[in-house]
PDB file of N, CA and C in Angstrom:
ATOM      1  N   UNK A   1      12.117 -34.002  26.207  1.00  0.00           N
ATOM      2  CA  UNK A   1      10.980 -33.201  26.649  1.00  0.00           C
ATOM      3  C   UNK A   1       9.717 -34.066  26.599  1.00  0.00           C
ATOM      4  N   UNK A   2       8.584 -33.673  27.636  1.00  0.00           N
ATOM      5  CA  UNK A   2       7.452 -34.542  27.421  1.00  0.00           C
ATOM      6  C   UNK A   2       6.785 -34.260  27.111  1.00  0.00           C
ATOM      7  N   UNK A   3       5.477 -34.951  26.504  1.00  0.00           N
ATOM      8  CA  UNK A   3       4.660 -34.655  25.902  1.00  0.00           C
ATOM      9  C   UNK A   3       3.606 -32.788  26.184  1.00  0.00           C
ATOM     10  N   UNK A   4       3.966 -32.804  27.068  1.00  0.00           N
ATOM     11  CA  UNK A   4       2.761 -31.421  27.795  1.00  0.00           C
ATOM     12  C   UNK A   4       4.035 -30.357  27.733  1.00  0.00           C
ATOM     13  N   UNK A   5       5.268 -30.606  28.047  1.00  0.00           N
ATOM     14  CA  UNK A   5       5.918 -29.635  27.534  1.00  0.00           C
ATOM     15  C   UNK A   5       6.054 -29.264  26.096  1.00  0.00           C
ATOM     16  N   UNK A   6       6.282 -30.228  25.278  1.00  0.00           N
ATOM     17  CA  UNK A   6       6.372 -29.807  23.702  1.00  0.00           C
ATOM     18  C   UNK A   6       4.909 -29.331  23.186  1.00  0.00           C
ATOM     19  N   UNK A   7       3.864 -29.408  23.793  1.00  0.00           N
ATOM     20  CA  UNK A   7       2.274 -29.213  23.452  1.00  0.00           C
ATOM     21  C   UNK A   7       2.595 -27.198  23.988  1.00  0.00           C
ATOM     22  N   UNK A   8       2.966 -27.432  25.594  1.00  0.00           N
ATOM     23  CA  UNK A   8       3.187 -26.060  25.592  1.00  0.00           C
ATOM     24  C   UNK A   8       4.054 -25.285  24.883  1.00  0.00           C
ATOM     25  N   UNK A   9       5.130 -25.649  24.875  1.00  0.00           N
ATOM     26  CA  UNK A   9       6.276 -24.731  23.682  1.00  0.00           C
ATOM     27  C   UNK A   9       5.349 -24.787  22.165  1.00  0.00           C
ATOM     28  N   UNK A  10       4.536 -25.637  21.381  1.00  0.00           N
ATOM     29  CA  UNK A  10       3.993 -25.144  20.484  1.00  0.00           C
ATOM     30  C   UNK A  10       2.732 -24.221  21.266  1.00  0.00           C
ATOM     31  N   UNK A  11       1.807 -24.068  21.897  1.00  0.00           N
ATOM     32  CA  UNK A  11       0.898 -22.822  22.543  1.00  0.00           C
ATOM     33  C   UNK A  11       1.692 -21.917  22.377  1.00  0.00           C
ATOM     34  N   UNK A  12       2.782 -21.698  23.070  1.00  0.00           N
ATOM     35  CA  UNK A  12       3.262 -20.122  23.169  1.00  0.00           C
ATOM     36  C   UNK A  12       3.380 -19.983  21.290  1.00  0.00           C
ATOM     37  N   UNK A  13       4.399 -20.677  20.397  1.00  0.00           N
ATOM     38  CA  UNK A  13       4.885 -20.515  19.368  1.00  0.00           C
ATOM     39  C   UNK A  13       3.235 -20.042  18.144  1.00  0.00           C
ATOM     40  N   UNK A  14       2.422 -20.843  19.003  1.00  0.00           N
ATOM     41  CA  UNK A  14       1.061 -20.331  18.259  1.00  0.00           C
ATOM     42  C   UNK A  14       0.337 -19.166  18.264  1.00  0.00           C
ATOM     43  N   UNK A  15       0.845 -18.877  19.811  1.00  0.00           N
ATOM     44  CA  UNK A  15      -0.071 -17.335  20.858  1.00  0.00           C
ATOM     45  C   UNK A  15       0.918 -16.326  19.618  1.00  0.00           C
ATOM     46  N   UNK A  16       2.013 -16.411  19.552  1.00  0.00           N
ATOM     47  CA  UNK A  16       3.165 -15.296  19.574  1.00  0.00           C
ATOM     48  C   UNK A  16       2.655 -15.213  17.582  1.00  0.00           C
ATOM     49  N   UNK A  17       2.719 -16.134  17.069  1.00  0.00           N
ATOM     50  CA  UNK A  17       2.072 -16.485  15.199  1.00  0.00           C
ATOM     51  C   UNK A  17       0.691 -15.986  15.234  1.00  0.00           C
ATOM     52  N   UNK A  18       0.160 -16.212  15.999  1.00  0.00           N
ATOM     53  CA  UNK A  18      -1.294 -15.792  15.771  1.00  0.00           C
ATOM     54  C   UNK A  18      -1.296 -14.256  16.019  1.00  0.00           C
ATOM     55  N   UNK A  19      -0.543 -13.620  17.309  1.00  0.00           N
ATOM     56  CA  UNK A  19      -0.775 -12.034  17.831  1.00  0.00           C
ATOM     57  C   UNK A  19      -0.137 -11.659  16.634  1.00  0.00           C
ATOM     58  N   UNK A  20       1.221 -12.072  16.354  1.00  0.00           N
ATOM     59  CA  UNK A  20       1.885 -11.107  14.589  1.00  0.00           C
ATOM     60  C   UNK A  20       0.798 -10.863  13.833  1.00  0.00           C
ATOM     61  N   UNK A  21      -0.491 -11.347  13.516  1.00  0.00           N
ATOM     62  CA  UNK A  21      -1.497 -11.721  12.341  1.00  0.00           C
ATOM     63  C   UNK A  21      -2.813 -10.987  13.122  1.00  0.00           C
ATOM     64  N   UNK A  22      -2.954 -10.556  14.023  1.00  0.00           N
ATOM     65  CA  UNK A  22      -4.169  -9.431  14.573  1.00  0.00           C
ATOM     66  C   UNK A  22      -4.848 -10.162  15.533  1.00  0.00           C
ATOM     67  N   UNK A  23      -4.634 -11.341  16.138  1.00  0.00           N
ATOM     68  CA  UNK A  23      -5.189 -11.845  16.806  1.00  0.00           C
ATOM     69  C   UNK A  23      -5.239 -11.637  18.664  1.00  0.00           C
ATOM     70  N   UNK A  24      -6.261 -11.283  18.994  1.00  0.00           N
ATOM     71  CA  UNK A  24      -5.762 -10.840  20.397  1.00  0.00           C
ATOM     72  C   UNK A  24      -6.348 -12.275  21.432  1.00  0.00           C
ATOM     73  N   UNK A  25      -5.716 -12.922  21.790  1.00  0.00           N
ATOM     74  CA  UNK A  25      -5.838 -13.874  22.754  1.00  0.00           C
ATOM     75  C   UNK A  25      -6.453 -13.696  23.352  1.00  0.00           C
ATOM     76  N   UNK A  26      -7.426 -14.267  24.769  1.00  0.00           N
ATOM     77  CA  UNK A  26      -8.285 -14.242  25.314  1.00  0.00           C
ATOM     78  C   UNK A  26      -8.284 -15.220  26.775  1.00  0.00           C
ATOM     79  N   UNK A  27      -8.252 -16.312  26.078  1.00  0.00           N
ATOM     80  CA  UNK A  27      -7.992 -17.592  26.840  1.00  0.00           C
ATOM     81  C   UNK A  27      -7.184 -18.908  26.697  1.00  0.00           C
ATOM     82  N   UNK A  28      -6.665 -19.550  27.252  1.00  0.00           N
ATOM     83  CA  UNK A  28      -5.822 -20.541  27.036  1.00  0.00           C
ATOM     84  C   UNK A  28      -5.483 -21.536  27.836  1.00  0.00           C
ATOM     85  N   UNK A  29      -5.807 -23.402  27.090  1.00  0.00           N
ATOM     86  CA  UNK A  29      -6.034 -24.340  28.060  1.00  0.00           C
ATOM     87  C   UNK A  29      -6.986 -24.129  28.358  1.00  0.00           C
ATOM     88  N   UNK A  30      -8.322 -23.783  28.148  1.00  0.00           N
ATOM     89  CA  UNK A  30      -9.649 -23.774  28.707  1.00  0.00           C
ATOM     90  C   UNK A  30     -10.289 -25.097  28.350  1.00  0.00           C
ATOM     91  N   UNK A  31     -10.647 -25.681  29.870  1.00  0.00           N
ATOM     92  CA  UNK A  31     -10.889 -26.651  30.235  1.00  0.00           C
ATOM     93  C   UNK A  31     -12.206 -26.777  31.071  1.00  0.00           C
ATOM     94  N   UNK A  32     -13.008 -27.884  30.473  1.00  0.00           N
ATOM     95  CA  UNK A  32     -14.511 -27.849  30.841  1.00  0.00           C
ATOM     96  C   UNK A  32     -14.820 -29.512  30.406  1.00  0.00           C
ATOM     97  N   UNK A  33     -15.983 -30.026  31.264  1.00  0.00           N
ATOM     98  CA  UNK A  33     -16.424 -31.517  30.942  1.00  0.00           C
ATOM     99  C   UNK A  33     -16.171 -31.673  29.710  1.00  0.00           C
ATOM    100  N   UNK A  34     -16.812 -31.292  28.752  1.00  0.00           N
ATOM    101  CA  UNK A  34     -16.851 -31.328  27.498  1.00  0.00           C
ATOM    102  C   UNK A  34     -15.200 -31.465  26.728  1.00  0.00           C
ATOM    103  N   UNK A  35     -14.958 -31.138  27.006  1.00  0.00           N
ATOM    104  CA  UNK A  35     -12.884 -31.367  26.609  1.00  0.00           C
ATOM    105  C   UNK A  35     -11.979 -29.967  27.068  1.00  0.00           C
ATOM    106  N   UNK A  36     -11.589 -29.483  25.753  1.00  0.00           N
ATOM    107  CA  UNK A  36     -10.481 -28.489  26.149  1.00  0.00           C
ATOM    108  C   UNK A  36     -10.383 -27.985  24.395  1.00  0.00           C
ATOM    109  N   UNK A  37      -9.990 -26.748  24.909  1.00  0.00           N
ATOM    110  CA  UNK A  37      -9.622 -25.876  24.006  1.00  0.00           C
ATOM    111  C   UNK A  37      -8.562 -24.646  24.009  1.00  0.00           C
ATOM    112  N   UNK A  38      -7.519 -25.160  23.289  1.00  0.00           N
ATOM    113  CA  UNK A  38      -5.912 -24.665  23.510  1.00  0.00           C
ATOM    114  C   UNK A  38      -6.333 -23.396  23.134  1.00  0.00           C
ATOM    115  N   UNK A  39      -6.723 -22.499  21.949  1.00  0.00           N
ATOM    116  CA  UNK A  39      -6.658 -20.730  22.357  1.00  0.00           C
ATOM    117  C   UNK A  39      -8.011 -20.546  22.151  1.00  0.00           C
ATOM    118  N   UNK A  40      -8.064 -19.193  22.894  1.00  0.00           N
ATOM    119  CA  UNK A  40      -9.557 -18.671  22.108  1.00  0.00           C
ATOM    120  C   UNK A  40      -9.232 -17.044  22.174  1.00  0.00           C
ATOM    121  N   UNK A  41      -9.358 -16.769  20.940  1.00  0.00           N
ATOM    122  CA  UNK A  41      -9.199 -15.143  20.557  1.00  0.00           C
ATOM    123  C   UNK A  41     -10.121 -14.651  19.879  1.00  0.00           C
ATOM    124  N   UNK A  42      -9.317 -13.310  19.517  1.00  0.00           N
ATOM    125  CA  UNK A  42     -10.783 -12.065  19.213  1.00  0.00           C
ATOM    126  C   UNK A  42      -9.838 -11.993  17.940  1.00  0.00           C
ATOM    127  N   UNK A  43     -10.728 -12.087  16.543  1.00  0.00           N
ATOM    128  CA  UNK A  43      -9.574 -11.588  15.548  1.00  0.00           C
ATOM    129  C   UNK A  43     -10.997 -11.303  14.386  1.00  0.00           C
ATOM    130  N   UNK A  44     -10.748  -9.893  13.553  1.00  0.00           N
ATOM    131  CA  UNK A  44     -11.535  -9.621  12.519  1.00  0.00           C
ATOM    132  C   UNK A  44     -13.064  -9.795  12.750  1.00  0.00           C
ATOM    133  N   UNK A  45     -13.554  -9.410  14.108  1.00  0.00           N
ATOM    134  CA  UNK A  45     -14.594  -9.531  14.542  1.00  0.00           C
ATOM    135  C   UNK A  45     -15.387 -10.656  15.408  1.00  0.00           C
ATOM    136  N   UNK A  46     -14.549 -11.372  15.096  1.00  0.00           N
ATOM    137  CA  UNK A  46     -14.721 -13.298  15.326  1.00  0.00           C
ATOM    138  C   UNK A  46     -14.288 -13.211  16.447  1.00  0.00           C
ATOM    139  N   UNK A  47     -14.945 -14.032  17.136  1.00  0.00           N
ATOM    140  CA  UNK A  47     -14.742 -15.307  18.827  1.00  0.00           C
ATOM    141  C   UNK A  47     -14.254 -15.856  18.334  1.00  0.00           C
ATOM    142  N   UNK A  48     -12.540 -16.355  18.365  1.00  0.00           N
ATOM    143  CA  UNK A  48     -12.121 -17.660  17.249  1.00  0.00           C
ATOM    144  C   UNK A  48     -11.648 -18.808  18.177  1.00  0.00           C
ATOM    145  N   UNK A  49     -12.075 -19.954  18.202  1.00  0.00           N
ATOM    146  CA  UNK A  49     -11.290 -21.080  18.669  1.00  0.00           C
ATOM    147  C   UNK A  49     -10.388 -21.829  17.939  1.00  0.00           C
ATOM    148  N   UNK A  50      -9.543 -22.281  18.486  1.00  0.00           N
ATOM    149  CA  UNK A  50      -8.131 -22.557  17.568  1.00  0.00           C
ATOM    150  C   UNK A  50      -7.395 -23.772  18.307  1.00  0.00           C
ATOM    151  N   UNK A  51      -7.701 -24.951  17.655  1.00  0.00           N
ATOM    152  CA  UNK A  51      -6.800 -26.072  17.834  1.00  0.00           C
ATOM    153  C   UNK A  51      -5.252 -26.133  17.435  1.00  0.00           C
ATOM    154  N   UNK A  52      -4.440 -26.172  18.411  1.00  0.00           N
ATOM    155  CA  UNK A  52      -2.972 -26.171  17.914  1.00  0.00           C
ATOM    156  C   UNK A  52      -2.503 -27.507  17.880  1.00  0.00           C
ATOM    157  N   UNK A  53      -1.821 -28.216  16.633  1.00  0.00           N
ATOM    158  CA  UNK A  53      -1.345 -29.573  16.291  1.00  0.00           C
ATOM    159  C   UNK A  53       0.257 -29.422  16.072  1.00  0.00           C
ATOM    160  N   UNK A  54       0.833 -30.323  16.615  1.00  0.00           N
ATOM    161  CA  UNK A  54       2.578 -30.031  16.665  1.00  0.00           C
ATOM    162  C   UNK A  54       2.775 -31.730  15.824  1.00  0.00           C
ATOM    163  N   UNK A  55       3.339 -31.935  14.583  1.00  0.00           N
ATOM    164  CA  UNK A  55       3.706 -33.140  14.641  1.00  0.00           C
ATOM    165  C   UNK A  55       5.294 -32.780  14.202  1.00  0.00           C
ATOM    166  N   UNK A  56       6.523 -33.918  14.817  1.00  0.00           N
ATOM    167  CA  UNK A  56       7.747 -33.738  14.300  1.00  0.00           C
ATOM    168  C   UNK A  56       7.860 -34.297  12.458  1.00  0.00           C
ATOM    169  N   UNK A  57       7.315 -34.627  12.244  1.00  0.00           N
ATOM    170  CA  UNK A  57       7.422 -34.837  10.507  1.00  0.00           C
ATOM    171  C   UNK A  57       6.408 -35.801  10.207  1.00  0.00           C
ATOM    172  N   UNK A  58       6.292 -35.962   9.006  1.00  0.00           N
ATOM    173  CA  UNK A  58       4.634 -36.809   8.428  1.00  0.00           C
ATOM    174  C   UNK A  58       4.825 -38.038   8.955  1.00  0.00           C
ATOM    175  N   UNK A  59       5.795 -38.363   9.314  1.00  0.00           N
ATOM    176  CA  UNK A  59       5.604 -39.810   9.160  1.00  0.00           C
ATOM    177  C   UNK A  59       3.983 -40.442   9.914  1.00  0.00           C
ATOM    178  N   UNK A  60       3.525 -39.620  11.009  1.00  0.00           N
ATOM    179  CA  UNK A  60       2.062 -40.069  11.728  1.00  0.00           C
ATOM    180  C   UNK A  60       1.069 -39.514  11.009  1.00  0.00           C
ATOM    181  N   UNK A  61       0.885 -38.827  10.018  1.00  0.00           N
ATOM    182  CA  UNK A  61       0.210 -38.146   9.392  1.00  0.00           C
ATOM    183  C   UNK A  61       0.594 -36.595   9.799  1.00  0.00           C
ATOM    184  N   UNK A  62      -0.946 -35.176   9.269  1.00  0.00           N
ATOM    185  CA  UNK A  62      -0.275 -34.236   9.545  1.00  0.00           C
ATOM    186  C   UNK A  62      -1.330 -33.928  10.703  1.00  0.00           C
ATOM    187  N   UNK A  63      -0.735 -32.944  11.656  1.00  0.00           N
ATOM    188  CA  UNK A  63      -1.786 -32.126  12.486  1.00  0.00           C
ATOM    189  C   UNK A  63      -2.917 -31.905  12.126  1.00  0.00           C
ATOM    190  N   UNK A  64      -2.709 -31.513  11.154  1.00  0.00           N
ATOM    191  CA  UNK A  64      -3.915 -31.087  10.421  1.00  0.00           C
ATOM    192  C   UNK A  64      -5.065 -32.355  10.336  1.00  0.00           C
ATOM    193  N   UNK A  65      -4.622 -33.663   9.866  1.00  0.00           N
ATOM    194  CA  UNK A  65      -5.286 -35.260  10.006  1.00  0.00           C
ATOM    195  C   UNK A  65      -6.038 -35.180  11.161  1.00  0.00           C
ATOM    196  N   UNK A  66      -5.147 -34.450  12.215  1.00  0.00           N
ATOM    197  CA  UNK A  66      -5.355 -35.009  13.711  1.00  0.00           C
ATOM    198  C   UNK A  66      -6.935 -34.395  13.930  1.00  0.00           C
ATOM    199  N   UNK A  67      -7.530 -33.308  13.418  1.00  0.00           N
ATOM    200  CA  UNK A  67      -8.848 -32.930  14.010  1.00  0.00           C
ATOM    201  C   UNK A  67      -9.719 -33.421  13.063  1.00  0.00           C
ATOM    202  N   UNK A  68     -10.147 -34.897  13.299  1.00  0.00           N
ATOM    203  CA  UNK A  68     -11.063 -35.454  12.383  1.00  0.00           C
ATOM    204  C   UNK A  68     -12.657 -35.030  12.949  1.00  0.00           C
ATOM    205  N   UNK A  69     -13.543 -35.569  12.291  1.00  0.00           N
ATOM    206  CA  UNK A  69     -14.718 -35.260  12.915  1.00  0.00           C
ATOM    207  C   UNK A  69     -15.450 -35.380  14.239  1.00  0.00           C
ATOM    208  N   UNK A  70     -14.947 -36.145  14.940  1.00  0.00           N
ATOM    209  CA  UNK A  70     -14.691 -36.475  16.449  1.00  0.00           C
ATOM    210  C   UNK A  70     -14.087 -35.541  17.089  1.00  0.00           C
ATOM    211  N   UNK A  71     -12.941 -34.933  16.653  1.00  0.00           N
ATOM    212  CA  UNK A  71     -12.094 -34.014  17.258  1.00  0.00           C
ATOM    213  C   UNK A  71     -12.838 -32.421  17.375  1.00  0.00           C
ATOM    214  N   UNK A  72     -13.332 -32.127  16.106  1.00  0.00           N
ATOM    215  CA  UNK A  72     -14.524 -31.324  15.606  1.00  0.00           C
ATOM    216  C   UNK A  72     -15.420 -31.291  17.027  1.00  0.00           C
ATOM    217  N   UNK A  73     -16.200 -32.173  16.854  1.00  0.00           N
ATOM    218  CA  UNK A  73     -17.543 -32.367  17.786  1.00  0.00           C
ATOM    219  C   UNK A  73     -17.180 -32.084  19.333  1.00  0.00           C
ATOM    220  N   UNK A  74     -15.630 -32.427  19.979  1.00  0.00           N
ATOM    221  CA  UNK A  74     -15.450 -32.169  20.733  1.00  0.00           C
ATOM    222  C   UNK A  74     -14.858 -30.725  21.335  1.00  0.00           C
ATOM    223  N   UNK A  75     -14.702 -30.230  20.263  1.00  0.00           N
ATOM    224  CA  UNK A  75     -14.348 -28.469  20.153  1.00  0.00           C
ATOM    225  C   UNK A  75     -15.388 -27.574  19.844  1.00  0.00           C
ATOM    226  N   UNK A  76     -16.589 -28.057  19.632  1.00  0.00           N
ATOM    227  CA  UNK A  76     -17.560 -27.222  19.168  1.00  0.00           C
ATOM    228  C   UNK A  76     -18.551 -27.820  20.744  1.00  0.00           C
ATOM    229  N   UNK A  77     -18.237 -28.582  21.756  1.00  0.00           N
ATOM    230  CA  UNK A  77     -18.974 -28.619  23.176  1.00  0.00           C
ATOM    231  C   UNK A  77     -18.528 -27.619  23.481  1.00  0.00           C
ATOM    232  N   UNK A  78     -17.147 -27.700  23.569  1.00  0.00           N
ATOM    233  CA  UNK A  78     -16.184 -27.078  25.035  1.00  0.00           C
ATOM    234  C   UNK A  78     -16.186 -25.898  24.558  1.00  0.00           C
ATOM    235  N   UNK A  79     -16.140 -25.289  22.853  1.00  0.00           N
ATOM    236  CA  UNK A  79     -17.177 -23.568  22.774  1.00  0.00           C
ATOM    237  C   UNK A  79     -18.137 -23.289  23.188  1.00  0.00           C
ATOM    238  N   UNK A  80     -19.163 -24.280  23.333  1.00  0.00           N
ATOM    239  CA  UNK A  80     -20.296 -24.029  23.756  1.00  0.00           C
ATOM    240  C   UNK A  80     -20.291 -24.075  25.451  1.00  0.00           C
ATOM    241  N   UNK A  81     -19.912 -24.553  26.063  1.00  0.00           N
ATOM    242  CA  UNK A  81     -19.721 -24.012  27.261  1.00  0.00           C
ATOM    243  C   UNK A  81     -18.935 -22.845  27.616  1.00  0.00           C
ATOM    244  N   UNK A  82     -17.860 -22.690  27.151  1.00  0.00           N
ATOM    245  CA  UNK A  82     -17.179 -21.681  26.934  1.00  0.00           C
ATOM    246  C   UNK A  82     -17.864 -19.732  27.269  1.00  0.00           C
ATOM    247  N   UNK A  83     -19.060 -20.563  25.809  1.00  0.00           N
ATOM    248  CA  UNK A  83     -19.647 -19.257  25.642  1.00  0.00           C
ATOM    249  C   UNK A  83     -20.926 -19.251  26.867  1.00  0.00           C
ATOM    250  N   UNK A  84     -21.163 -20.378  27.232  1.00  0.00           N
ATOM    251  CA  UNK A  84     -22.074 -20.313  28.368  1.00  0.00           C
ATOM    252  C   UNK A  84     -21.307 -19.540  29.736  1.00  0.00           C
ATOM    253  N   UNK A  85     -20.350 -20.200  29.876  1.00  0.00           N
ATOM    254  CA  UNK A  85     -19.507 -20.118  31.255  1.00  0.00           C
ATOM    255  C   UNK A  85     -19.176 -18.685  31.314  1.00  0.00           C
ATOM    256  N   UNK A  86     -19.133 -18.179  29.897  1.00  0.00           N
ATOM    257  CA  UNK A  86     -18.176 -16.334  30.310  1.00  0.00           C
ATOM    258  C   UNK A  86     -19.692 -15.528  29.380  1.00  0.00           C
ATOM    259  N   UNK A  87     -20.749 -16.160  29.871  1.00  0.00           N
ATOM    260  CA  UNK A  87     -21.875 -15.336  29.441  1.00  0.00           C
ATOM    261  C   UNK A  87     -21.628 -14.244  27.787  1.00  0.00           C
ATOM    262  N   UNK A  88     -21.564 -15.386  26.988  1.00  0.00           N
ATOM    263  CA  UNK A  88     -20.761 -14.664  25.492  1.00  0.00           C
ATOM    264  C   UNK A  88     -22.280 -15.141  24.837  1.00  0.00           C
ATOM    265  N   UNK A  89     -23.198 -14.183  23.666  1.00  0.00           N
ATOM    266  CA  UNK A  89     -24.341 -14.609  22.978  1.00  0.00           C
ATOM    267  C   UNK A  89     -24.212 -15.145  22.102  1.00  0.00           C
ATOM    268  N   UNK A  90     -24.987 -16.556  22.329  1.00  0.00           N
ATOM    269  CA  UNK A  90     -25.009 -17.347  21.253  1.00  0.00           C
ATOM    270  C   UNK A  90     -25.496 -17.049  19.557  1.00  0.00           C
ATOM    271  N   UNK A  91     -25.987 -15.573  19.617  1.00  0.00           N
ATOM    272  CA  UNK A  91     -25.797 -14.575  18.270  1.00  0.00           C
ATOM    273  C   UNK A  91     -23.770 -13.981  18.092  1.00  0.00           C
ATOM    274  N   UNK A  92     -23.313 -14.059  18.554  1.00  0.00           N
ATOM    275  CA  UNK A  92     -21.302 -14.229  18.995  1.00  0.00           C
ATOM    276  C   UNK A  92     -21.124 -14.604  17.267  1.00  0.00           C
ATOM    277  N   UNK A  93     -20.269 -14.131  16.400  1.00  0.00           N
ATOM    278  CA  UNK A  93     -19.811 -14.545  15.312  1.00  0.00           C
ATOM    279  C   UNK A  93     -18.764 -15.284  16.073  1.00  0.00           C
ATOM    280  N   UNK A  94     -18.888 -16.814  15.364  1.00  0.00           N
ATOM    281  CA  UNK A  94     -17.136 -17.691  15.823  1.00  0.00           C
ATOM    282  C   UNK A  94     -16.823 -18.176  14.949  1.00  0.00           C
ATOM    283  N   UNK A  95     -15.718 -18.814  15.076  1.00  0.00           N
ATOM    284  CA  UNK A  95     -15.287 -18.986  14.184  1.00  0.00           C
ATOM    285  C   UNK A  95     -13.929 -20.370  14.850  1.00  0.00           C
ATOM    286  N   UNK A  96     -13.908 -21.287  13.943  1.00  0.00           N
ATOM    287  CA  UNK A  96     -12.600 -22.473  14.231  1.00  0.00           C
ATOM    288  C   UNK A  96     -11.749 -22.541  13.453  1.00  0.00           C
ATOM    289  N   UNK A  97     -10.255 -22.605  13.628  1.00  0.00           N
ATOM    290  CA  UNK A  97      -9.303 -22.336  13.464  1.00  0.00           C
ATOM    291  C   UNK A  97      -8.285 -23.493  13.891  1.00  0.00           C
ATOM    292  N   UNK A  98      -7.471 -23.582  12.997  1.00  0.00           N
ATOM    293  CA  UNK A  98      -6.648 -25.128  13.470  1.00  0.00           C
ATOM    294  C   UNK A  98      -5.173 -24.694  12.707  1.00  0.00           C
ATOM    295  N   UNK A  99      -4.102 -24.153  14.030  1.00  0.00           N
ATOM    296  CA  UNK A  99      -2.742 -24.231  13.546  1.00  0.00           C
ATOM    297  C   UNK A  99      -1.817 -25.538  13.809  1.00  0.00           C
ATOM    298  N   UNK A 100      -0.978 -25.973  13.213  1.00  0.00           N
ATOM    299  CA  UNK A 100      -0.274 -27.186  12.706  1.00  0.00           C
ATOM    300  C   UNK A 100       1.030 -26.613  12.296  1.00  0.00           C
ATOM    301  N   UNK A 101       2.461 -26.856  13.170  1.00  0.00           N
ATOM    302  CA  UNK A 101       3.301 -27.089  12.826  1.00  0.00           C
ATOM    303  C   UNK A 101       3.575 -28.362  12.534  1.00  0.00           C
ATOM    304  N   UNK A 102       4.677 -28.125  11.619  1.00  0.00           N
ATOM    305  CA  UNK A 102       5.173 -29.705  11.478  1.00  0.00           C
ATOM    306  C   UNK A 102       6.650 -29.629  10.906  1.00  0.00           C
ATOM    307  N   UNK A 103       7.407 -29.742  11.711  1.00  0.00           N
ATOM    308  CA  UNK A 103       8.895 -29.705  11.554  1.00  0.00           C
ATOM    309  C   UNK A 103       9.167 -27.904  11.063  1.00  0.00           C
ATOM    310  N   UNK A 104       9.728 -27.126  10.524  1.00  0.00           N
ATOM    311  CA  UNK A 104       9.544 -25.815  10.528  1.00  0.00           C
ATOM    312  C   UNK A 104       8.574 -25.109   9.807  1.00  0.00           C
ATOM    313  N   UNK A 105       7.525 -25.839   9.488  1.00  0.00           N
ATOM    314  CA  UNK A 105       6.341 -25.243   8.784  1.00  0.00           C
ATOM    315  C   UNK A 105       5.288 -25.423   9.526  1.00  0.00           C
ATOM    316  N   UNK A 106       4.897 -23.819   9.304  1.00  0.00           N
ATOM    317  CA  UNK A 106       3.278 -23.654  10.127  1.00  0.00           C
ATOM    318  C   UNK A 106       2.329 -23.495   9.165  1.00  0.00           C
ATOM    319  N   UNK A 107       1.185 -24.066   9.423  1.00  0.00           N
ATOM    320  CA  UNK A 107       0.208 -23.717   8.886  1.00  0.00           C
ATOM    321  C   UNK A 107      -1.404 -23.223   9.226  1.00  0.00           C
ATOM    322  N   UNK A 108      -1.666 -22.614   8.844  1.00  0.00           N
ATOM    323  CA  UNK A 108      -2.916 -21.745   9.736  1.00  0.00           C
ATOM    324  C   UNK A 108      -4.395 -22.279   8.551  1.00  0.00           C
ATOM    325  N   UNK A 109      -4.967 -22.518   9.019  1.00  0.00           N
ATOM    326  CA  UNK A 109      -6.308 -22.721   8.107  1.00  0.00           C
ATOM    327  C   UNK A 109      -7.378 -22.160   9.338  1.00  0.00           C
ATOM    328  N   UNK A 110      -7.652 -21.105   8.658  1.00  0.00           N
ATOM    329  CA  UNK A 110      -8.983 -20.269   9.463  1.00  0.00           C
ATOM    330  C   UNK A 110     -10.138 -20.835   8.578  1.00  0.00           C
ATOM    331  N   UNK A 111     -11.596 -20.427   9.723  1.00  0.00           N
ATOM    332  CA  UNK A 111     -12.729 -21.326   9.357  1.00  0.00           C
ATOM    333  C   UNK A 111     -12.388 -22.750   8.943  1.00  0.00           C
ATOM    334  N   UNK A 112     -11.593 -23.652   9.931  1.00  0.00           N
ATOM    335  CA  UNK A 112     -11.300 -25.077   9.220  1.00  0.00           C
ATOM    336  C   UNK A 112     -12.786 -25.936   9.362  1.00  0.00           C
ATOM    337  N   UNK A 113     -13.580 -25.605  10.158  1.00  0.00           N
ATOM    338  CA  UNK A 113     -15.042 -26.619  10.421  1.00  0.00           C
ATOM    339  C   UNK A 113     -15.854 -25.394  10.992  1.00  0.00           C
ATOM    340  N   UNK A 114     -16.772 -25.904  11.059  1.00  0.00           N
ATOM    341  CA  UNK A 114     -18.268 -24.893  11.238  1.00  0.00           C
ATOM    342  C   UNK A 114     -19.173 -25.526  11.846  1.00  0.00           C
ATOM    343  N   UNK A 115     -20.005 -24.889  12.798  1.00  0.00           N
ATOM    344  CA  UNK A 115     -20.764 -25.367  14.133  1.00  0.00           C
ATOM    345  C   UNK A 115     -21.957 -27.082  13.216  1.00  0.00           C
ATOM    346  N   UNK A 116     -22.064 -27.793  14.049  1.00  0.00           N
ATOM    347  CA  UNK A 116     -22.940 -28.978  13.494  1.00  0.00           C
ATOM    348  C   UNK A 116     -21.859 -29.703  12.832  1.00  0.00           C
TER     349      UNK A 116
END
């Protein structure tokens, strides 16, 4: 399988983990100059954006590694257009979110980084 297929088979496996847990999806693959951003849902009041990381075992480090502060900066543009593009107020509670499988373990860390 290639790379954009195994990225998609973890999206769905994330959409389907996240809706069990109250999360109602919104958008997905949203794509803008600024980069891309794999989900964006409505959960516990929150606009949430949510980076999904698939690694097959530590040996590269974990998913979780993968959204360093660079990765950050580039998920907090492509919200911000986001919220420009679908006229959402920048008073909007949001919130970032970063799920990470890694071989049969998922892991969810809500509020993983915060705007700035």
């Amino acid at each position: 399988m290639n790379k954009r297929a195994v990225g998609t088979e973890y999206e769905n496996r994330a959409r389907e983990y996240l809706q069990e847990r109250g999360y109602r999806i919104v958008s997905s693959n949203y794509r803008c100059k600024a980069g891309e951003i794999d989900l964006v849902a409505v959960q516990g009041g929150y606009l949430v954006f949510i980076e999904v990381k698939y690694r097959r075992d530590g040996h590269s480090g974990s998913g979780l590694e993968a959204v360093d502060h660079r990765k950050q900066q580039r998920i907090l543009r492509s919200a911000r257009w986001y919220m420009m593009e679908k006229r959402i107020s920048p008073d909007t509670s949001c919130r970032f979110d970063v799920i990470s499988f890694q071989g049969d373990e998922v892991t969810l860390i809500r509020d993983a980084f915060q705007y700035g």
